[in-house]
N, C-alpha and C. Protein backbone atom coordinates (compact mmCIF):
# COMPACT_ATOMS: atom_id res chain seq x y z
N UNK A 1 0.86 -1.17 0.00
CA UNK A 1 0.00 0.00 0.00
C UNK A 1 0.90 1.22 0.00
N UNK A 2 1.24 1.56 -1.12
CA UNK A 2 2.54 2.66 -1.29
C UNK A 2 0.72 4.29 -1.54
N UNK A 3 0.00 4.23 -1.65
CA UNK A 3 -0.71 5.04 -2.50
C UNK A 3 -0.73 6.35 -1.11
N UNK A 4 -1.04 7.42 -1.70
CA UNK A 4 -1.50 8.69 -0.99
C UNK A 4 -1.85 9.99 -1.49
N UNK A 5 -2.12 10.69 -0.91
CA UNK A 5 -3.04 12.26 -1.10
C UNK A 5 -1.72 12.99 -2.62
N UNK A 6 -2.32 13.43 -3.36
CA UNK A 6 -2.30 13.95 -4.55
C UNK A 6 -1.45 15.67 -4.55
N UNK A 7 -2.46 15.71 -3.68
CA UNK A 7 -2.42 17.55 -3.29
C UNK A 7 -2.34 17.49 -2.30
N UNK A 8 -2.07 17.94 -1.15
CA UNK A 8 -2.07 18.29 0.37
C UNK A 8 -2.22 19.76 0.61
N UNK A 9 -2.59 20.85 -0.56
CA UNK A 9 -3.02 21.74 -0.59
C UNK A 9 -4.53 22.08 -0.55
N UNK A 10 -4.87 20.91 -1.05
CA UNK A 10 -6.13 21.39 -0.64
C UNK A 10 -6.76 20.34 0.41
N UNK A 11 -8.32 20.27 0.67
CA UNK A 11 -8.48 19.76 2.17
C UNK A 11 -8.85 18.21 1.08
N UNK A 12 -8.48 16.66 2.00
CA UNK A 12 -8.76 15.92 1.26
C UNK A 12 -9.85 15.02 2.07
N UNK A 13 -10.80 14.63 1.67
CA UNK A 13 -12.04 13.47 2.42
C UNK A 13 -12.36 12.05 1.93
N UNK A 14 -11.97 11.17 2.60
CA UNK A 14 -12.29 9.85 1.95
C UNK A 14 -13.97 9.08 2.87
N UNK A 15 -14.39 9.02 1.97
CA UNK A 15 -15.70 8.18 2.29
C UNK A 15 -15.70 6.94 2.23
N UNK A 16 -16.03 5.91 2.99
CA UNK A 16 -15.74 4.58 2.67
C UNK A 16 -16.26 3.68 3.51
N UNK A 17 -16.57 2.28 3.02
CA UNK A 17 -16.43 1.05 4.08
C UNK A 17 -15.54 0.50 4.41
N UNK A 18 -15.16 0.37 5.72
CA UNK A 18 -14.22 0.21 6.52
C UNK A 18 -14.20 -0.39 7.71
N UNK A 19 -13.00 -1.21 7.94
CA UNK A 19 -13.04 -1.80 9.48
C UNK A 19 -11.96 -1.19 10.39
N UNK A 20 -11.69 -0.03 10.93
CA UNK A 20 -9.99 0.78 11.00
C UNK A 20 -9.68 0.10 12.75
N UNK A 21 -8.10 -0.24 12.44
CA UNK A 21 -7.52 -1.20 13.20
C UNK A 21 -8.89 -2.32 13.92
N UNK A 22 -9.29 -2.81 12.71
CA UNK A 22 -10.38 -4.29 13.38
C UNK A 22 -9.73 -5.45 13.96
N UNK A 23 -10.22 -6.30 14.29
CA UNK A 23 -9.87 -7.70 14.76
C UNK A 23 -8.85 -7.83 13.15
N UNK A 24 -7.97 -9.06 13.47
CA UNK A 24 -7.00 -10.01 12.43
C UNK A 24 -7.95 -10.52 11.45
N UNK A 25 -8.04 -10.85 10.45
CA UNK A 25 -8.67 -11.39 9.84
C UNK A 25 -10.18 -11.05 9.35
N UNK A 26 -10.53 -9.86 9.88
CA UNK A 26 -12.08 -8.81 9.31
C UNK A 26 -12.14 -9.02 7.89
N UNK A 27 -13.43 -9.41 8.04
CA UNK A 27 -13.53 -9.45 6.25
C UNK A 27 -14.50 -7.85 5.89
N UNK A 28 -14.54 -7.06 6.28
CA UNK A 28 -15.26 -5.52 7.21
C UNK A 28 -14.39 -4.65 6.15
N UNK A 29 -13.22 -4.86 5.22
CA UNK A 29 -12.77 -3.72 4.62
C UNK A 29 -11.96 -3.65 5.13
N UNK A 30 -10.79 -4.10 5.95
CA UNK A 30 -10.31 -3.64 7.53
C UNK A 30 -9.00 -2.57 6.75
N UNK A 31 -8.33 -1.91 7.58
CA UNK A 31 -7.68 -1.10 7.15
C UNK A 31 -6.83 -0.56 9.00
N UNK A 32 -5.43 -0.18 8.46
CA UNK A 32 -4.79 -0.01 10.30
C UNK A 32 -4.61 1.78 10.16
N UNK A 33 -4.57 2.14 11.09
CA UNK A 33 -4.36 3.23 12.06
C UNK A 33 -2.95 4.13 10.97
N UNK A 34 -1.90 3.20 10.94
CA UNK A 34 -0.55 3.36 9.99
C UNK A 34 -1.03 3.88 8.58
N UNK A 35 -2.34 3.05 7.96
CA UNK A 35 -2.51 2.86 5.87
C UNK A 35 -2.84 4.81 6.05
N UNK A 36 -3.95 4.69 7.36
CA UNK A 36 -4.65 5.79 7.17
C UNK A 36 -3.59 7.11 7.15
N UNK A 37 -2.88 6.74 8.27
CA UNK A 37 -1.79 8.18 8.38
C UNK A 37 -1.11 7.97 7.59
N UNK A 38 -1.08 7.15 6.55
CA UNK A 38 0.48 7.17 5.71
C UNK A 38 -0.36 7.83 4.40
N UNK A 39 -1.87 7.51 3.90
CA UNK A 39 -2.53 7.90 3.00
C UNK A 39 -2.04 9.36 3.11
N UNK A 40 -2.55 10.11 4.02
CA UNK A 40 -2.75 11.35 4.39
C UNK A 40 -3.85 12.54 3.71
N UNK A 41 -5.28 11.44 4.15
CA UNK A 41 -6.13 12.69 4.07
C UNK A 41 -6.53 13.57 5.63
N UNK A 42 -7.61 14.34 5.02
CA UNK A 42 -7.64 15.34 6.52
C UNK A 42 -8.91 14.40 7.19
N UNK A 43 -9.85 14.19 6.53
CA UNK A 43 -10.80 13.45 7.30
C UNK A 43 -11.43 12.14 6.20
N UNK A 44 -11.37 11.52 7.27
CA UNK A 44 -11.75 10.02 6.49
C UNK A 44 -13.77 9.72 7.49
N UNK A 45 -14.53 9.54 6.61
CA UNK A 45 -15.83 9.32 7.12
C UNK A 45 -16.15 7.88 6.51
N UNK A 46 -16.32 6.72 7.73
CA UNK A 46 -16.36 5.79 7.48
C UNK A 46 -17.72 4.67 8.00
N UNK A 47 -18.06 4.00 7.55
CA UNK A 47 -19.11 2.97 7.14
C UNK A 47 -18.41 1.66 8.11
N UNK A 48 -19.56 0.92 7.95
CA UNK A 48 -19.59 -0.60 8.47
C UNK A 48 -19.62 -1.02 9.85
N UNK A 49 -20.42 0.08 10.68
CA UNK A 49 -20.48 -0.06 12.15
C UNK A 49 -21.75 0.57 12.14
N UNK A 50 -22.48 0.39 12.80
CA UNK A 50 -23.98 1.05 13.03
C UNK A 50 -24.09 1.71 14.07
N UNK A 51 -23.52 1.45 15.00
CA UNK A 51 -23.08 3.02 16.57
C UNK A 51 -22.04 3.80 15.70
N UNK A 52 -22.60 5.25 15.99
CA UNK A 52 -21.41 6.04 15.80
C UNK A 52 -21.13 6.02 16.92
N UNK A 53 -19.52 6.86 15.94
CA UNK A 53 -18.47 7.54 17.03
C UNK A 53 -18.65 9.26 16.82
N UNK A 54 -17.95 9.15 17.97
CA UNK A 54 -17.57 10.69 17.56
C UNK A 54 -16.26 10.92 17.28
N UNK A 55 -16.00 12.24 16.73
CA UNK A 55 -14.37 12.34 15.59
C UNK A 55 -13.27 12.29 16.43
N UNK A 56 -12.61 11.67 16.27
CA UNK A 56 -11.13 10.99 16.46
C UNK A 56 -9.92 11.82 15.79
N UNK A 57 -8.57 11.76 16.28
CA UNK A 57 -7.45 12.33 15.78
C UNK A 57 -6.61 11.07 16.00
N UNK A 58 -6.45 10.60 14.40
CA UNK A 58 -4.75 9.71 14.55
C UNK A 58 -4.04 10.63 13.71
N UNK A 59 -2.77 10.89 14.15
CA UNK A 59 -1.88 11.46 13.28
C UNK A 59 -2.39 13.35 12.87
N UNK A 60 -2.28 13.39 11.85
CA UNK A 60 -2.64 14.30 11.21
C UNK A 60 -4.53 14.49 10.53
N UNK A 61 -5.24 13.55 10.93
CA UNK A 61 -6.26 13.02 10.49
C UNK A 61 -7.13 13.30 11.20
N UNK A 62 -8.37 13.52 10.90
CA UNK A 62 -9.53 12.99 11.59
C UNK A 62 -10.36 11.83 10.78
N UNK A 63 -11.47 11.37 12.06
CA UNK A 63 -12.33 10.04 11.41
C UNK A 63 -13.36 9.87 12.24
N UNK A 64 -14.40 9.13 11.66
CA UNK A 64 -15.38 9.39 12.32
C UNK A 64 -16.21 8.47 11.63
N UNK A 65 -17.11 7.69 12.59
CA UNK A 65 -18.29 6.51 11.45
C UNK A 65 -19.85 7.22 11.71
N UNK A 66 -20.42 7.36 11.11
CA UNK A 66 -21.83 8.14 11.38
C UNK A 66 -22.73 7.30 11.82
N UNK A 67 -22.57 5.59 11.67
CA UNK A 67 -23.89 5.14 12.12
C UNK A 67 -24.84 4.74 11.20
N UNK A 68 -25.98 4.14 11.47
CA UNK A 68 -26.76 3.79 10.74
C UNK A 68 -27.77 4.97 10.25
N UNK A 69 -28.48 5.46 9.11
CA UNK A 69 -29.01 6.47 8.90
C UNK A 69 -30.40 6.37 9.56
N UNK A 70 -30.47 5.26 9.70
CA UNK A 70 -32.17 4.65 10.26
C UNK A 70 -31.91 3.86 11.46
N UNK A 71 -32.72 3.71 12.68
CA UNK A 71 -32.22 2.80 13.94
C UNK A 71 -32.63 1.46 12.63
N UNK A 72 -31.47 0.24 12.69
CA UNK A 72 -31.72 -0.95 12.14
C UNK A 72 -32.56 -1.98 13.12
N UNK A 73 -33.26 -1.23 14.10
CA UNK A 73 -34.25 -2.02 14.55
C UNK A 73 -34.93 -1.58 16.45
N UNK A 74 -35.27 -2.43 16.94
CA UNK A 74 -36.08 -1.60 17.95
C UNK A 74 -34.91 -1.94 19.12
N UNK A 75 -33.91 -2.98 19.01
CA UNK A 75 -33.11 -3.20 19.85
C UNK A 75 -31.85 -1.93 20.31
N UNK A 76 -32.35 -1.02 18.73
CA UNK A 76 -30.83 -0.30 18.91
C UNK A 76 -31.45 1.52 18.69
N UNK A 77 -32.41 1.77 19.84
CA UNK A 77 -32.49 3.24 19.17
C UNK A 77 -31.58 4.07 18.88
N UNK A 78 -32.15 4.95 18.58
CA UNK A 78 -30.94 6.14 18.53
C UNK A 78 -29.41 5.82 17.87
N UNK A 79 -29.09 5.23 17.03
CA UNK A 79 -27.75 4.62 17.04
C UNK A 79 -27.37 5.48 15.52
N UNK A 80 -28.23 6.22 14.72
CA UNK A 80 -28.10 7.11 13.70
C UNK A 80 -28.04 8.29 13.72
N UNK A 81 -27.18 8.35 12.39
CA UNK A 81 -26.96 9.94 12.39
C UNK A 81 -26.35 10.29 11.19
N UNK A 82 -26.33 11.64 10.88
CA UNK A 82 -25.75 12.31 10.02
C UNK A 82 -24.74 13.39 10.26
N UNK A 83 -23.26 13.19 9.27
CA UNK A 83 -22.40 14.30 9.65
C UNK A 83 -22.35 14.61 8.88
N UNK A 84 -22.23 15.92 8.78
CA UNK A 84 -22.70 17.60 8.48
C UNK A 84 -20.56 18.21 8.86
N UNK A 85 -20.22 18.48 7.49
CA UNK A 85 -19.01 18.77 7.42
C UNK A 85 -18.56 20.40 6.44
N UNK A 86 -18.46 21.24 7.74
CA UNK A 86 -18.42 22.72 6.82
C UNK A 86 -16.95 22.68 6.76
N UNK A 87 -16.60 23.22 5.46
CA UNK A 87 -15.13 23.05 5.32
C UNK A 87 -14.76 24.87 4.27
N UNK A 88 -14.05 25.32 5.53
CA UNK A 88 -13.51 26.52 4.97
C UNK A 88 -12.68 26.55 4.16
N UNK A 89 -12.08 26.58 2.94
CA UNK A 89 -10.80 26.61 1.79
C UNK A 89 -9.91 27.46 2.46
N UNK A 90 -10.23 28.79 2.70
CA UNK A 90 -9.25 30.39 3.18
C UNK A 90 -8.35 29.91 4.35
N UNK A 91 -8.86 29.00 5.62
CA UNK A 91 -8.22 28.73 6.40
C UNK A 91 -8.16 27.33 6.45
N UNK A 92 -8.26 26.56 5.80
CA UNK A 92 -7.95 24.80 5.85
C UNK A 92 -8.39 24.40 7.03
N UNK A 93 -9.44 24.88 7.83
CA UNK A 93 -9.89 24.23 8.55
C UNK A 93 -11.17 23.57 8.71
N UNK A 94 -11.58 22.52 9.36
CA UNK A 94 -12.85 21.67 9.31
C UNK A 94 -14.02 21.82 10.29
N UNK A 95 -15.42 22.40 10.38
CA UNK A 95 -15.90 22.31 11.54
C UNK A 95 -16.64 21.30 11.31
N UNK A 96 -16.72 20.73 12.38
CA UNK A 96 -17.74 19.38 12.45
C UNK A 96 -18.72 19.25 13.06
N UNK A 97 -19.74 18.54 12.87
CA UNK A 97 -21.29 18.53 14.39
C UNK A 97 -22.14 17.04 13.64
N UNK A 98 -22.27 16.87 14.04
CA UNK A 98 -23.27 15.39 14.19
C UNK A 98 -24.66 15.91 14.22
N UNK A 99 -25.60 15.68 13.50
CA UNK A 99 -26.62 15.93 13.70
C UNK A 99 -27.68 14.76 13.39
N UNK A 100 -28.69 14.13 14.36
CA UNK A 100 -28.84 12.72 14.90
C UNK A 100 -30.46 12.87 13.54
N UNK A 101 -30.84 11.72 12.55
CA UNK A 101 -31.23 11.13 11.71
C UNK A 101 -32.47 10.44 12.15
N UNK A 102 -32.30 9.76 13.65
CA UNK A 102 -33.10 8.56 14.33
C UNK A 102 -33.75 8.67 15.59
């Protein structure tokens, strides 16, 4: 996995399914903590978990899984959501907020 960010001038976002640092053997997309910081985008928004998180810093990075958009059932309310990502160009910076779907 030699691959990475293009530009680092401008802000970069990867969307994806993903398992980041999962169990050995995840068949989930899995991907480590290292691929992500060595890629080097600014925020990675990631899939394949139905609880969100809230945003994380490895490295130079942020990340964050949003959750299911719909509760996937009556066992799990509330477990959705939507992130909502304002991104200024002038100052390269990211504001972030979660705003809940379910």
């Amino acid at each position: 996995f030699d691959k990475h960010v293009d530009d680092s001038s401008k802000i970069n976002i990867v969307c994806g399914y993903a398992d980041l640092d999962g169990e050995i053997g995840s068949t989930n997309c899995p991907i480590s903590s290292q691929e992500m910081n060595r890629f080097g985008a600014d925020y990675y928004a990631f899939g394949s978990r139905h609880q969100k998180t809230d945003f994380a810093k490895k490295g130079g990075s942020m990340y964050s899984y949003c959750g299911s958009l719909e509760c996937p059932g009556f066992e799990n309310p509330h477990v959705g959501g939507v992130k909502f990502l304002n991104i200024d160009f002038l100052i390269s910076g990211i504001e972030i907020r979660h705003i809940r779907s379910s």
